[in-house]
N, C-alpha and C. Protein backbone atom coordinates (compact mmCIF):
# COMPACT_ATOMS: atom_id res chain seq x y z
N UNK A 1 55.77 111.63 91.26
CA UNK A 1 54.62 111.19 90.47
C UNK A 1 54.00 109.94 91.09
N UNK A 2 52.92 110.12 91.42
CA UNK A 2 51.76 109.39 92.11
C UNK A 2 51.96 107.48 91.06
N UNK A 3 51.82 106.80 90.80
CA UNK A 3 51.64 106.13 90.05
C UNK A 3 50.65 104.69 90.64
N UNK A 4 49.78 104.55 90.17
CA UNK A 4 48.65 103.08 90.99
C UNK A 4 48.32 102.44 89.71
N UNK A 5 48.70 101.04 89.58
CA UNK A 5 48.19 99.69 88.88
C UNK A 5 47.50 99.43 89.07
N UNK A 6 45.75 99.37 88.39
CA UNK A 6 44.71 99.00 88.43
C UNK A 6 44.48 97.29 88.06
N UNK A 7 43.38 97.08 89.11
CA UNK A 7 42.85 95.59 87.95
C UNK A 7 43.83 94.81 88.57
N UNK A 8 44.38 94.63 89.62
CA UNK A 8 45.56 93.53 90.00
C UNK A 8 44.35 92.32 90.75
N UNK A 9 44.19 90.87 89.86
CA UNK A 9 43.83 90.39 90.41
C UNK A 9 44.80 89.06 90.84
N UNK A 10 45.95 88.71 91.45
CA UNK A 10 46.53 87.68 92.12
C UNK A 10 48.09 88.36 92.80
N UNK A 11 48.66 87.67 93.42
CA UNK A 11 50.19 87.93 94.15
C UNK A 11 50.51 88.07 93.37
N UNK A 12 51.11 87.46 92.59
CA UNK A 12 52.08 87.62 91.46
C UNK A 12 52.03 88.93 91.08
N UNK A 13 51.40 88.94 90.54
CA UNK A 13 51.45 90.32 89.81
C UNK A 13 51.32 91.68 90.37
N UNK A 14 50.87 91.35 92.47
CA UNK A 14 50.71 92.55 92.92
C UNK A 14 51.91 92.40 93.22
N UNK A 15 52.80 91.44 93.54
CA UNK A 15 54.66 92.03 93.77
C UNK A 15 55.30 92.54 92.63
N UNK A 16 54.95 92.41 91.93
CA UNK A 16 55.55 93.11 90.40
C UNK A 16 54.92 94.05 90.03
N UNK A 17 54.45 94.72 90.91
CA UNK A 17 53.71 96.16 90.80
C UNK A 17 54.69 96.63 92.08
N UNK A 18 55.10 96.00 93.04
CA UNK A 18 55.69 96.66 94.38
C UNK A 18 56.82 96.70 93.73
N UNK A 19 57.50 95.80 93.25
CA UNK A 19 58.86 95.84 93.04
C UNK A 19 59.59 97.08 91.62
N UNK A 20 58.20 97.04 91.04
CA UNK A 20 58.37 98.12 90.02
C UNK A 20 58.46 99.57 90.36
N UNK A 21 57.85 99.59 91.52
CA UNK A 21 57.90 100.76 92.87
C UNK A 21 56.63 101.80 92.21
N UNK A 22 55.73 101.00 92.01
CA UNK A 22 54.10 101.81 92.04
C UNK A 22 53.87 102.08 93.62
N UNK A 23 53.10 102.87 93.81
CA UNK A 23 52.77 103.82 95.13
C UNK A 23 51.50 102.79 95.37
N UNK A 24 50.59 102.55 94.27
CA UNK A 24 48.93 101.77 94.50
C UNK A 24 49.15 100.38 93.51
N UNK A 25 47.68 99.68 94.02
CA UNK A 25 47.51 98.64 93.45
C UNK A 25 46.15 98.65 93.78
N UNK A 26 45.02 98.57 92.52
CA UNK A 26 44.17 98.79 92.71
C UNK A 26 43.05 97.33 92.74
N UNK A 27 42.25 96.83 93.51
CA UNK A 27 41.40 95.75 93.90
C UNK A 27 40.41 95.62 93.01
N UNK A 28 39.43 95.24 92.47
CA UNK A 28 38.79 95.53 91.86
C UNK A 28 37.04 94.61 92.34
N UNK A 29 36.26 95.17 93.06
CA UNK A 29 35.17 94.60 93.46
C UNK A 29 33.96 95.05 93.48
N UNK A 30 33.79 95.44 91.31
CA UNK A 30 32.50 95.60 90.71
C UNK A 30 32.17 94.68 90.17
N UNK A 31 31.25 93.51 90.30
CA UNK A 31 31.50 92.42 89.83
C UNK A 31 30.73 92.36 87.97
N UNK A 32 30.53 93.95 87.75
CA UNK A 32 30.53 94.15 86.52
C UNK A 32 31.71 94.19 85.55
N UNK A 33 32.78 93.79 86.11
CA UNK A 33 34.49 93.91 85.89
C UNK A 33 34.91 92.60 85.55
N UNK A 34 35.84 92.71 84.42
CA UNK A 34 36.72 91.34 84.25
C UNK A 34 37.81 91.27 84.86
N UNK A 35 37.84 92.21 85.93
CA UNK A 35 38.66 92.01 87.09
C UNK A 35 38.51 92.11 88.65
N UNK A 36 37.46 91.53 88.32
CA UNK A 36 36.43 91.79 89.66
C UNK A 36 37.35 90.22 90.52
N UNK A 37 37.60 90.57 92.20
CA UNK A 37 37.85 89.43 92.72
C UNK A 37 37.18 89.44 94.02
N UNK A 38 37.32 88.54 94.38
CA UNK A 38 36.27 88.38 95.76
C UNK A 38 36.92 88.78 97.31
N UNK A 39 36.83 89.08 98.42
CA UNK A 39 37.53 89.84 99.20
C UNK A 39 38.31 88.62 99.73
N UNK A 40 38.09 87.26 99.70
CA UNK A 40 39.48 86.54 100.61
C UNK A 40 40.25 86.51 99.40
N UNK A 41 40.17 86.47 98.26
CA UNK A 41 40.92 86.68 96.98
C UNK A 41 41.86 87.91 97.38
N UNK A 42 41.43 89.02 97.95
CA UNK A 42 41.76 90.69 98.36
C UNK A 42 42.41 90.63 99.26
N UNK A 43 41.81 89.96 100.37
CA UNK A 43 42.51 89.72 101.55
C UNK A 43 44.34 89.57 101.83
N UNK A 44 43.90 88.32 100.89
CA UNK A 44 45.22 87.22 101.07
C UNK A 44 46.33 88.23 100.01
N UNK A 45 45.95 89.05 99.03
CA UNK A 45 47.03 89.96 98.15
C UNK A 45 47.41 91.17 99.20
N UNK A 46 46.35 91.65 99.82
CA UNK A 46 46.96 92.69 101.15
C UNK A 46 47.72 92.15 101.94
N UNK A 47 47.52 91.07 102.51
CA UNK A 47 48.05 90.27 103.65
C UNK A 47 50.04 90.42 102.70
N UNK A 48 50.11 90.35 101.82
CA UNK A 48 51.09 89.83 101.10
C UNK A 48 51.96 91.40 101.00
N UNK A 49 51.14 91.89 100.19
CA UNK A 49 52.09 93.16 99.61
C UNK A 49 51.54 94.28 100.54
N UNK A 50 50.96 94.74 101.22
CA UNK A 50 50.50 95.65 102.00
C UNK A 50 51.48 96.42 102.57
N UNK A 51 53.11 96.45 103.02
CA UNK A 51 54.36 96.19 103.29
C UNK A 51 55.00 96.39 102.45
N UNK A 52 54.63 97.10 101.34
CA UNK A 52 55.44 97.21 100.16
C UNK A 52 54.75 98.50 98.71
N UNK A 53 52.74 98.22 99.18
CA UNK A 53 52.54 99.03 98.21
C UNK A 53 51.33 99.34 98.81
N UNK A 54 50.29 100.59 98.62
CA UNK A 54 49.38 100.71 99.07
C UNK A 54 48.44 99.86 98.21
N UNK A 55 46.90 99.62 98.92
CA UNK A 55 46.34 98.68 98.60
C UNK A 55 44.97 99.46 98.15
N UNK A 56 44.12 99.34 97.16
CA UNK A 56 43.02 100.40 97.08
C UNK A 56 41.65 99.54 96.29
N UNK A 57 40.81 99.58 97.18
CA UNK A 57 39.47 99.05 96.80
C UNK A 57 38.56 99.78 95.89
N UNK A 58 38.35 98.93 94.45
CA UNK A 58 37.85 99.90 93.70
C UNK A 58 36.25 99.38 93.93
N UNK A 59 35.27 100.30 93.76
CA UNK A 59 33.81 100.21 94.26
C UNK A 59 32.92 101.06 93.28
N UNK A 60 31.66 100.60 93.23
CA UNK A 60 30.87 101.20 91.89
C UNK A 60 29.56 101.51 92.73
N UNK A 61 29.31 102.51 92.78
CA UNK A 61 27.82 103.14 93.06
C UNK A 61 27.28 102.16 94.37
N UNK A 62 28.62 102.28 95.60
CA UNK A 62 28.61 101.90 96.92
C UNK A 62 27.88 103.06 98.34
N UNK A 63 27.04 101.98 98.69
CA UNK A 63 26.52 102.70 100.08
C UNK A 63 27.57 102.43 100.96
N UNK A 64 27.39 103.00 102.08
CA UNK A 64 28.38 103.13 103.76
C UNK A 64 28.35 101.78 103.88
N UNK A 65 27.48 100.83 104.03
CA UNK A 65 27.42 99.94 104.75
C UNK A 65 28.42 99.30 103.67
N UNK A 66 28.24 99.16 102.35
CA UNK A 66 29.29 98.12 101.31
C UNK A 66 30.53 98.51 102.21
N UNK A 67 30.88 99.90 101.82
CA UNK A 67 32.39 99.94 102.28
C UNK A 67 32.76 99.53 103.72
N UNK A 68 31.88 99.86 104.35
CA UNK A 68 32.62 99.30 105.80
C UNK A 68 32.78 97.94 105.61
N UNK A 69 31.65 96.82 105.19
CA UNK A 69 32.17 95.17 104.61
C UNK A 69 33.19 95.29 103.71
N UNK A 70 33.78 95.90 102.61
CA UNK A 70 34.98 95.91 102.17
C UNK A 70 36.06 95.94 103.18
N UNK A 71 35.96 96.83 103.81
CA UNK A 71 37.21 97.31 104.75
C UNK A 71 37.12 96.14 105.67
N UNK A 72 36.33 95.54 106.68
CA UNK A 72 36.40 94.75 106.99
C UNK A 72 36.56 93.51 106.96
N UNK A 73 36.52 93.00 105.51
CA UNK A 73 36.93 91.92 104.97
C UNK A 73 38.20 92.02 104.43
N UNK A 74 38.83 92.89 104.23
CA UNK A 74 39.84 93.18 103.03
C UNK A 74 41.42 93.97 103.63
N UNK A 75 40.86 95.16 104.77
CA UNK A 75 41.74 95.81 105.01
C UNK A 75 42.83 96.72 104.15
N UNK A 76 41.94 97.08 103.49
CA UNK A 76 42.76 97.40 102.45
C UNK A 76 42.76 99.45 103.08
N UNK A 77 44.14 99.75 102.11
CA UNK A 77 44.85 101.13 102.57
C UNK A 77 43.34 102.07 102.32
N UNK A 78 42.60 101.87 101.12
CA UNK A 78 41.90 103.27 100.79
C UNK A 78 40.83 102.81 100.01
N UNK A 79 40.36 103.53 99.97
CA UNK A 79 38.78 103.13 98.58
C UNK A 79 38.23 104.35 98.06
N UNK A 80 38.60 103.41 96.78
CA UNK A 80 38.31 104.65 95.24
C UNK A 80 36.72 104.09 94.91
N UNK A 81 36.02 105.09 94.75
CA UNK A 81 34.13 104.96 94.48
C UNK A 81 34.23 105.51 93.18
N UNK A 82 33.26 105.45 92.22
CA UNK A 82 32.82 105.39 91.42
C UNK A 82 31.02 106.11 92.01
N UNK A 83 30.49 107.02 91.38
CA UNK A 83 29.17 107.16 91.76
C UNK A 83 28.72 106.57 93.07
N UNK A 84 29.63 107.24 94.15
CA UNK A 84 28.78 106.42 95.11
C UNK A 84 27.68 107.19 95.73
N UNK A 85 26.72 106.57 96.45
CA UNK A 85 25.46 106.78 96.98
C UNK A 85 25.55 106.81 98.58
N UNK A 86 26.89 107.78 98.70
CA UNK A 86 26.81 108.36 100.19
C UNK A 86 27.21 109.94 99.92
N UNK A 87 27.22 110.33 100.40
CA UNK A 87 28.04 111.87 100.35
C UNK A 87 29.05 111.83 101.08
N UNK A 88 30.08 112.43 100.56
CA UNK A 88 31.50 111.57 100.94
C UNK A 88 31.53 112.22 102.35
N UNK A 89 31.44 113.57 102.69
CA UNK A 89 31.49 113.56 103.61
C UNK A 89 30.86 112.95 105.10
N UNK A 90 30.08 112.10 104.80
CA UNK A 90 29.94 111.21 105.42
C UNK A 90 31.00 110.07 105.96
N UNK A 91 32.04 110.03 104.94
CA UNK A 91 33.43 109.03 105.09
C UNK A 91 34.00 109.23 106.11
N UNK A 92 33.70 108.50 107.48
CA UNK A 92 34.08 108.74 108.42
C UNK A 92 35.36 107.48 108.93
N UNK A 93 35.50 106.85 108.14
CA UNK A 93 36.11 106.06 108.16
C UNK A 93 38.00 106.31 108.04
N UNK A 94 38.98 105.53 109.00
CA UNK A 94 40.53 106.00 108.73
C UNK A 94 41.17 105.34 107.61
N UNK A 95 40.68 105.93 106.48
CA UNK A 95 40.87 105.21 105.34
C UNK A 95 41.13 106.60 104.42
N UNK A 96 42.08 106.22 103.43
CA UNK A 96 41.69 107.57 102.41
C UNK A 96 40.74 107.15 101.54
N UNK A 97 40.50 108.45 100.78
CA UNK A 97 38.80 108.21 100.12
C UNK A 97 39.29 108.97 98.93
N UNK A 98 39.42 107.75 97.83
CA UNK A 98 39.66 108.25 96.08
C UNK A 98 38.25 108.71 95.42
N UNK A 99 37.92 109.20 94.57
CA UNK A 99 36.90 109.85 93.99
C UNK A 99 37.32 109.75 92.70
N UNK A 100 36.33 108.63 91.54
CA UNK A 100 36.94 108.27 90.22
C UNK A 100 35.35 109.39 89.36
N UNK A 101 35.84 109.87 88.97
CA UNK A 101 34.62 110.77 87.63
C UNK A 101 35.44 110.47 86.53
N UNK A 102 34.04 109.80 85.46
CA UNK A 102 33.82 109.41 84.46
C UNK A 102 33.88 110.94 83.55
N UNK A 103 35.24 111.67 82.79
CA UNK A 103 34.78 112.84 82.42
C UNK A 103 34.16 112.71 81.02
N UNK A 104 33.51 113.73 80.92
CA UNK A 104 32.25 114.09 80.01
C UNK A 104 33.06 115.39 79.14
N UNK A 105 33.35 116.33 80.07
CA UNK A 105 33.50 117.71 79.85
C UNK A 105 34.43 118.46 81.07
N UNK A 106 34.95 119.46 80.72
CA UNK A 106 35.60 120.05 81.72
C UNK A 106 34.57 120.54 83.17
N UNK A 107 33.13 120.70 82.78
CA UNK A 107 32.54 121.20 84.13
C UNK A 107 32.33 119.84 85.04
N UNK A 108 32.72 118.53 84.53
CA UNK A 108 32.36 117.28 85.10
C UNK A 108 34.16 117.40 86.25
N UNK A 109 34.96 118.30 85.98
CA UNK A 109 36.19 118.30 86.57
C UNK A 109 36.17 119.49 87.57
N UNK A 110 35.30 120.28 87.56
CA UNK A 110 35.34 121.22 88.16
C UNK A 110 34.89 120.90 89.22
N UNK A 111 33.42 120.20 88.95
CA UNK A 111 32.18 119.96 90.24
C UNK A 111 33.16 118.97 91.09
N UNK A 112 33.82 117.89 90.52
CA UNK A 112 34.70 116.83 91.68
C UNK A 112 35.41 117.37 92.24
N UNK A 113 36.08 119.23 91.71
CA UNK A 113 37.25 119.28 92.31
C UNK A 113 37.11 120.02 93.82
N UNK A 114 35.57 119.98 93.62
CA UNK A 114 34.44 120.51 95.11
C UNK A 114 34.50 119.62 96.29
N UNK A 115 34.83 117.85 95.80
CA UNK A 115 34.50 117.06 97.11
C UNK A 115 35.60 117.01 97.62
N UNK A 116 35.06 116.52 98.78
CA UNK A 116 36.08 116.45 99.82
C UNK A 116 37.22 114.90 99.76
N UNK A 117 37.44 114.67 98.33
CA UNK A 117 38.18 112.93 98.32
C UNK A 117 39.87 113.71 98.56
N UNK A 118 40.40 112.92 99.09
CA UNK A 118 41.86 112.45 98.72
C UNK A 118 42.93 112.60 97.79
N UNK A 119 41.94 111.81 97.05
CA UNK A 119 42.55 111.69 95.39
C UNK A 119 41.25 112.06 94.40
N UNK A 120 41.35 112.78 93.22
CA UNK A 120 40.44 112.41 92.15
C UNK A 120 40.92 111.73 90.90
N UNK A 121 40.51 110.38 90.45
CA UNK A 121 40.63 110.20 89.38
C UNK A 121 39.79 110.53 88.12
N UNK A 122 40.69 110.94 87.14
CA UNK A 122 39.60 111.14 85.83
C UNK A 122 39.92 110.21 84.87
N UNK A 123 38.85 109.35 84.56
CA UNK A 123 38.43 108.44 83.57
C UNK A 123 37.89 108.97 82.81
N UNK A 124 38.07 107.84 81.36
CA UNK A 124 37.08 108.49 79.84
C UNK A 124 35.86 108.01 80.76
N UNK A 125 35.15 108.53 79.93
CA UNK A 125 33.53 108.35 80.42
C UNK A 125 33.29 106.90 78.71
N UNK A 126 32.77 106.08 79.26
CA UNK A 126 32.35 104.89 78.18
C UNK A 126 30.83 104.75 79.18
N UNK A 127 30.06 104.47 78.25
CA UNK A 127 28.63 103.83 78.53
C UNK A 127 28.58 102.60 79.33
N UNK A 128 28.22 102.69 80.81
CA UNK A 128 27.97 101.33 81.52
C UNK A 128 29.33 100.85 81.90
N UNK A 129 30.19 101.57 81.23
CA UNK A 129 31.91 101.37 81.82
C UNK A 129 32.46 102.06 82.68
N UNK A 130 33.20 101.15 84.32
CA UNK A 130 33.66 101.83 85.24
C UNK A 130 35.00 101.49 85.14
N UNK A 131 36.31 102.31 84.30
CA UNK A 131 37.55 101.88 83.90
C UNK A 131 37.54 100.93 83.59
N UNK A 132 39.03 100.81 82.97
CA UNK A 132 39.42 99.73 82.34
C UNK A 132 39.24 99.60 81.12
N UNK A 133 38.87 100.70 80.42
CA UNK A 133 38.12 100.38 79.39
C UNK A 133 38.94 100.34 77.86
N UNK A 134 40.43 100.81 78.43
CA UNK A 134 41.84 100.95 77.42
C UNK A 134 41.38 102.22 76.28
N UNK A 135 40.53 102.43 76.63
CA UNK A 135 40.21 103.60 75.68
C UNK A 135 40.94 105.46 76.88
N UNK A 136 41.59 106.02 75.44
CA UNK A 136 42.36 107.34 76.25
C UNK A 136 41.35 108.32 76.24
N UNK A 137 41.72 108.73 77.58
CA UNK A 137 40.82 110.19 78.27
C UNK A 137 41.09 111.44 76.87
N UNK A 138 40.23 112.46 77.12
CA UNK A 138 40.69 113.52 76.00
C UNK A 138 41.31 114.30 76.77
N UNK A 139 42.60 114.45 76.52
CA UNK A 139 43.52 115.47 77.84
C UNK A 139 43.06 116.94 77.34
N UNK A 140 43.06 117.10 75.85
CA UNK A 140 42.09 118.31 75.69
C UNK A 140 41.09 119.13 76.24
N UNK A 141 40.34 118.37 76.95
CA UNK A 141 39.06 118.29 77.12
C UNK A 141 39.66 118.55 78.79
N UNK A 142 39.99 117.90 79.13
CA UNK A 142 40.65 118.20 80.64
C UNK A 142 41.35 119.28 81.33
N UNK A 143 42.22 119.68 80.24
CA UNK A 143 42.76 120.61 80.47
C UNK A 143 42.19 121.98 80.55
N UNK A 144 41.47 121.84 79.55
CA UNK A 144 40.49 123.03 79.39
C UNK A 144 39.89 123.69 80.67
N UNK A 145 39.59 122.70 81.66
CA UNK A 145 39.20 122.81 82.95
C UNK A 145 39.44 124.39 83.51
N UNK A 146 41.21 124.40 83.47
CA UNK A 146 42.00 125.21 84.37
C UNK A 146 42.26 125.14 85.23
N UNK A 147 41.81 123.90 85.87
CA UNK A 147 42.35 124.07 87.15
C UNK A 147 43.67 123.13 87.27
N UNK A 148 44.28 123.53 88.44
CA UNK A 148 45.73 123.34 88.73
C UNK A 148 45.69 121.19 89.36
N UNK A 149 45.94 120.32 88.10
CA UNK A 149 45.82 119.20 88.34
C UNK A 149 47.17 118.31 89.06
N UNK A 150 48.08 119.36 89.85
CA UNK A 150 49.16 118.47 90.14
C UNK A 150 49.06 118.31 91.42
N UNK A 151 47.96 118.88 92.13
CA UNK A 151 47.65 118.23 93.60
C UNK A 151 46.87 117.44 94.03
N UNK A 152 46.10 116.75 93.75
CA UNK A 152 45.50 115.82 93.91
C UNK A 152 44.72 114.80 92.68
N UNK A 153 44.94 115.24 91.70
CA UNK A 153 44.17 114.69 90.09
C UNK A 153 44.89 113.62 90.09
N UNK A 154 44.72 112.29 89.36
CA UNK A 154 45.43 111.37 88.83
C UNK A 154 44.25 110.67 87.32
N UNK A 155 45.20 110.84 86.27
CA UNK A 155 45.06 110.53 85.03
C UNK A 155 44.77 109.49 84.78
N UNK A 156 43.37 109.04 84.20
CA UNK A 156 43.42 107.55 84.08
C UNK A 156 43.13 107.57 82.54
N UNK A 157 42.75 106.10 82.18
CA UNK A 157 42.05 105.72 80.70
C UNK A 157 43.04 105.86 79.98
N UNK A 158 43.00 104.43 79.44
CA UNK A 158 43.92 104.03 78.12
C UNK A 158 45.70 104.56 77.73
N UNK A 159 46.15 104.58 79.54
CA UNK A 159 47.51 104.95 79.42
C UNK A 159 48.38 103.47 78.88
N UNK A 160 49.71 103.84 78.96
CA UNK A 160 50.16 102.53 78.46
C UNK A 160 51.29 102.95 78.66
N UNK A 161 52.84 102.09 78.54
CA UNK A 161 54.45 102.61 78.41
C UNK A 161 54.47 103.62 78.01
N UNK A 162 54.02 103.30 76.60
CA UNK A 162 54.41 104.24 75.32
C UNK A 162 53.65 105.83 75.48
N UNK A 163 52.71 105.84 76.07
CA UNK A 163 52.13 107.12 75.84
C UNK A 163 52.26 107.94 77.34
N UNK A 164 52.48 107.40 78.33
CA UNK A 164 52.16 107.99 79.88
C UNK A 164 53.72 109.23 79.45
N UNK A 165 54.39 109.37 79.50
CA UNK A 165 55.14 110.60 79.16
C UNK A 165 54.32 111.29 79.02
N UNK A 166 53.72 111.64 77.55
CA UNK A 166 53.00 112.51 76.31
C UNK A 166 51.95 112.91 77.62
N UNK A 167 51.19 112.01 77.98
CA UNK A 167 50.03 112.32 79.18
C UNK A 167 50.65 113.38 80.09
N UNK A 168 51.76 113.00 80.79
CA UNK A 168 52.30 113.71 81.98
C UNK A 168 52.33 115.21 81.22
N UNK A 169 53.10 115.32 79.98
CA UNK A 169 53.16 116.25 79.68
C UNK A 169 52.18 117.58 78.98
N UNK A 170 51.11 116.61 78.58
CA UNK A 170 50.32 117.58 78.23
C UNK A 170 49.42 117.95 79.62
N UNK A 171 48.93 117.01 80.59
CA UNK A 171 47.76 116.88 81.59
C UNK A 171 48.53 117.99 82.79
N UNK A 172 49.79 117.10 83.06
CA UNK A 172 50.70 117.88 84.07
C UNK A 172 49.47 117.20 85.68
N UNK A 173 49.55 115.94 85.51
CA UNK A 173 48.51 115.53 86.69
C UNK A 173 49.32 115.82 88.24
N UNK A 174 49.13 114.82 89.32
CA UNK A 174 49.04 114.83 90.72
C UNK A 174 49.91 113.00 90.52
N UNK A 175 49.34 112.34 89.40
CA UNK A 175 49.56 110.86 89.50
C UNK A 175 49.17 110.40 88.09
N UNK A 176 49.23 109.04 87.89
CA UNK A 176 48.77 108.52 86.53
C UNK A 176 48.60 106.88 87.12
N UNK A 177 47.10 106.50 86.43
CA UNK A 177 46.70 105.37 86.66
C UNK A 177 46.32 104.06 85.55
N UNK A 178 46.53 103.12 85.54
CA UNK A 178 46.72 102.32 84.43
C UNK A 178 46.03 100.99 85.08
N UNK A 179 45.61 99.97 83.53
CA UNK A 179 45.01 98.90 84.20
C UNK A 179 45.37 98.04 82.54
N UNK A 180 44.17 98.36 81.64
CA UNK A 180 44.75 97.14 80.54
C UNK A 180 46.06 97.90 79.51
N UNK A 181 46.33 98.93 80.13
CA UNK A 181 47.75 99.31 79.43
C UNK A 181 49.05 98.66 79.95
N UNK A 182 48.80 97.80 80.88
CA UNK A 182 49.93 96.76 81.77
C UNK A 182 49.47 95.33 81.80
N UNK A 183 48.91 94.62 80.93
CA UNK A 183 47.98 93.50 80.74
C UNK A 183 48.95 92.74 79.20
N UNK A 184 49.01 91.33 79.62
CA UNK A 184 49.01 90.46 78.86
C UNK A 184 47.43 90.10 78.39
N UNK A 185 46.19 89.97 79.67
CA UNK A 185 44.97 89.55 79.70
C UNK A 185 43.90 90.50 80.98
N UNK A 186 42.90 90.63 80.62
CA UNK A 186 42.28 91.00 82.18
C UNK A 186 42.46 90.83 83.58
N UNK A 187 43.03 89.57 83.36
CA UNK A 187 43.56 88.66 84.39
C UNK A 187 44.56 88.69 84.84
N UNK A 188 45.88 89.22 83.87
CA UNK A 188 47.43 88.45 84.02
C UNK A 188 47.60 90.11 83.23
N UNK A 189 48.55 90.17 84.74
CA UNK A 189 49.48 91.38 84.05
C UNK A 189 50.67 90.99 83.44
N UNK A 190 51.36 91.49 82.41
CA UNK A 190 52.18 92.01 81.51
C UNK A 190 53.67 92.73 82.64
N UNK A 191 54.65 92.21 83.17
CA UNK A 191 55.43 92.52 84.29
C UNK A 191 56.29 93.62 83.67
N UNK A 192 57.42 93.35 82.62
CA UNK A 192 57.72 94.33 81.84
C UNK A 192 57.01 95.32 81.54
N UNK A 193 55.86 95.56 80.77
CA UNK A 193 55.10 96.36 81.03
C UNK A 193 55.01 97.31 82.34
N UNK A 194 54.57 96.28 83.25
CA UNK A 194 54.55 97.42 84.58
C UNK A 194 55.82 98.01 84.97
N UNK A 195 56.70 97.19 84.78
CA UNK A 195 58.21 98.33 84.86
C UNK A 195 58.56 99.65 84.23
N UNK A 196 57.96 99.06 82.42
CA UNK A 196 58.10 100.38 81.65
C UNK A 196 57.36 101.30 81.87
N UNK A 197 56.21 101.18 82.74
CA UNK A 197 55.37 102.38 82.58
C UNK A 197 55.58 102.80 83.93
N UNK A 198 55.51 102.14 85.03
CA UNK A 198 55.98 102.79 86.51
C UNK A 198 57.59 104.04 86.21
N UNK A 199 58.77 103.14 85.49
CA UNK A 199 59.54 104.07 85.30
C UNK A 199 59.81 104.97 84.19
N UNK A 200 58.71 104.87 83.34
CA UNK A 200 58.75 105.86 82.19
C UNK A 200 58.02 107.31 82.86
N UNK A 201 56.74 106.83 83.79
CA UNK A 201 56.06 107.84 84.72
C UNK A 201 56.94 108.70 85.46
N UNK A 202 57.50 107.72 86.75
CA UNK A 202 58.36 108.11 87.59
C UNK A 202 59.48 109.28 86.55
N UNK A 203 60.07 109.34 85.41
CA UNK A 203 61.34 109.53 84.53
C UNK A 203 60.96 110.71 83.90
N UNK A 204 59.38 110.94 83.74
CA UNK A 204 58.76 111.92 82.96
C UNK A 204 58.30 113.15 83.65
N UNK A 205 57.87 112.81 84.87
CA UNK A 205 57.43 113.79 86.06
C UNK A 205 58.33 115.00 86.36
């Protein structure tokens, strides 16, 4: 089971995502985000844990040129887009390439499961909200899809300790992704937390 901590903005808390043995740690540089940080902010957390956990640049309705200045400032393992304004296959870059859809409906799962990303994440869909939003996806609604989500899908929106089991089990994803379900604050992760839910994931799979 795939598992990535969203919203990590300082060291601290990205080693206590490594040590909890999450696979990701997600960056966050929409500066529409209360976890938005700036790339030597990014830098200096790759420089650190990079050696321990993958590193993933989250991005909102990004052209080619943003991401190549991400990557180049940041170095980070991969970058997850949000609506971006390239066609992925254009991603020519040696980077993996996450693909986050805001779902609506099961045909909003079908059309992503067309591109060419890496990973797809599915988020609730909230108005003007790109994750994070602690509100839960409708696994109902997802499932309905049909299609086979344990190869590349990863589950996002409003997971937490307590519920990522129930998720695994009804969704049956690829991975499961979390951000204020491992939060003391926007800011400051919750460490226990990230233990219980990295190994309640890992335990449930």
């Amino acid at each position: 089971m795939f598992v990535k901590i969203c919203g990590v903005t300082n060291i601290k808390d990205a080693y206590a995502c490594a040590e909890a043995g999450a696979d990701a740690i997600g960056l966050n540089f929409f500066k529409g985000s209360k976890r938005f940080i700036s790339f030597d902010e990014a830098a200096s957390i790759v420089r650190e844990v990079s050696a321990y956990v993958n590193t993933v640049a989250i991005m909102v309705q990004p052209k080619l040129e943003d991401v190549a200045r991400t990557l180049d400032a940041t170095e980070v393992d991969a970058v997850q887009v949000y609506e971006p304004e390239f066609d992925l296959r254009d991603f020519d870059f040696k980077k993996l390439l996450y693909y986050s859809v805001r779902v609506k409906n099961a045909a909003d799962i079908e059309a992503a499961s067309k591109l060419g990303a890496d990973l797809i994440f599915l988020d609730t869909y909230v108005n003007n909200e790109f994750g994070g939003t602690g509100r839960l996806s409708n696994w109902e609604e997802i499932v309905k899809s049909g299609i086979d989500l344990s190869s590349r899908f990863v589950l996002s929106g409003g997971l937490r300790p307590e519920n990522v089991c129930e998720a695994i089990g009804a969704v049956k994803p690829f991975g499961v992704d979390t951000a204020s379900g491992v939060e003391e604050s926007p800011r400051s992760k919750d460490h226990d937390k990230i233990r219980r839910f990295v190994s309640n994931a890992k335990q449930c799979a």
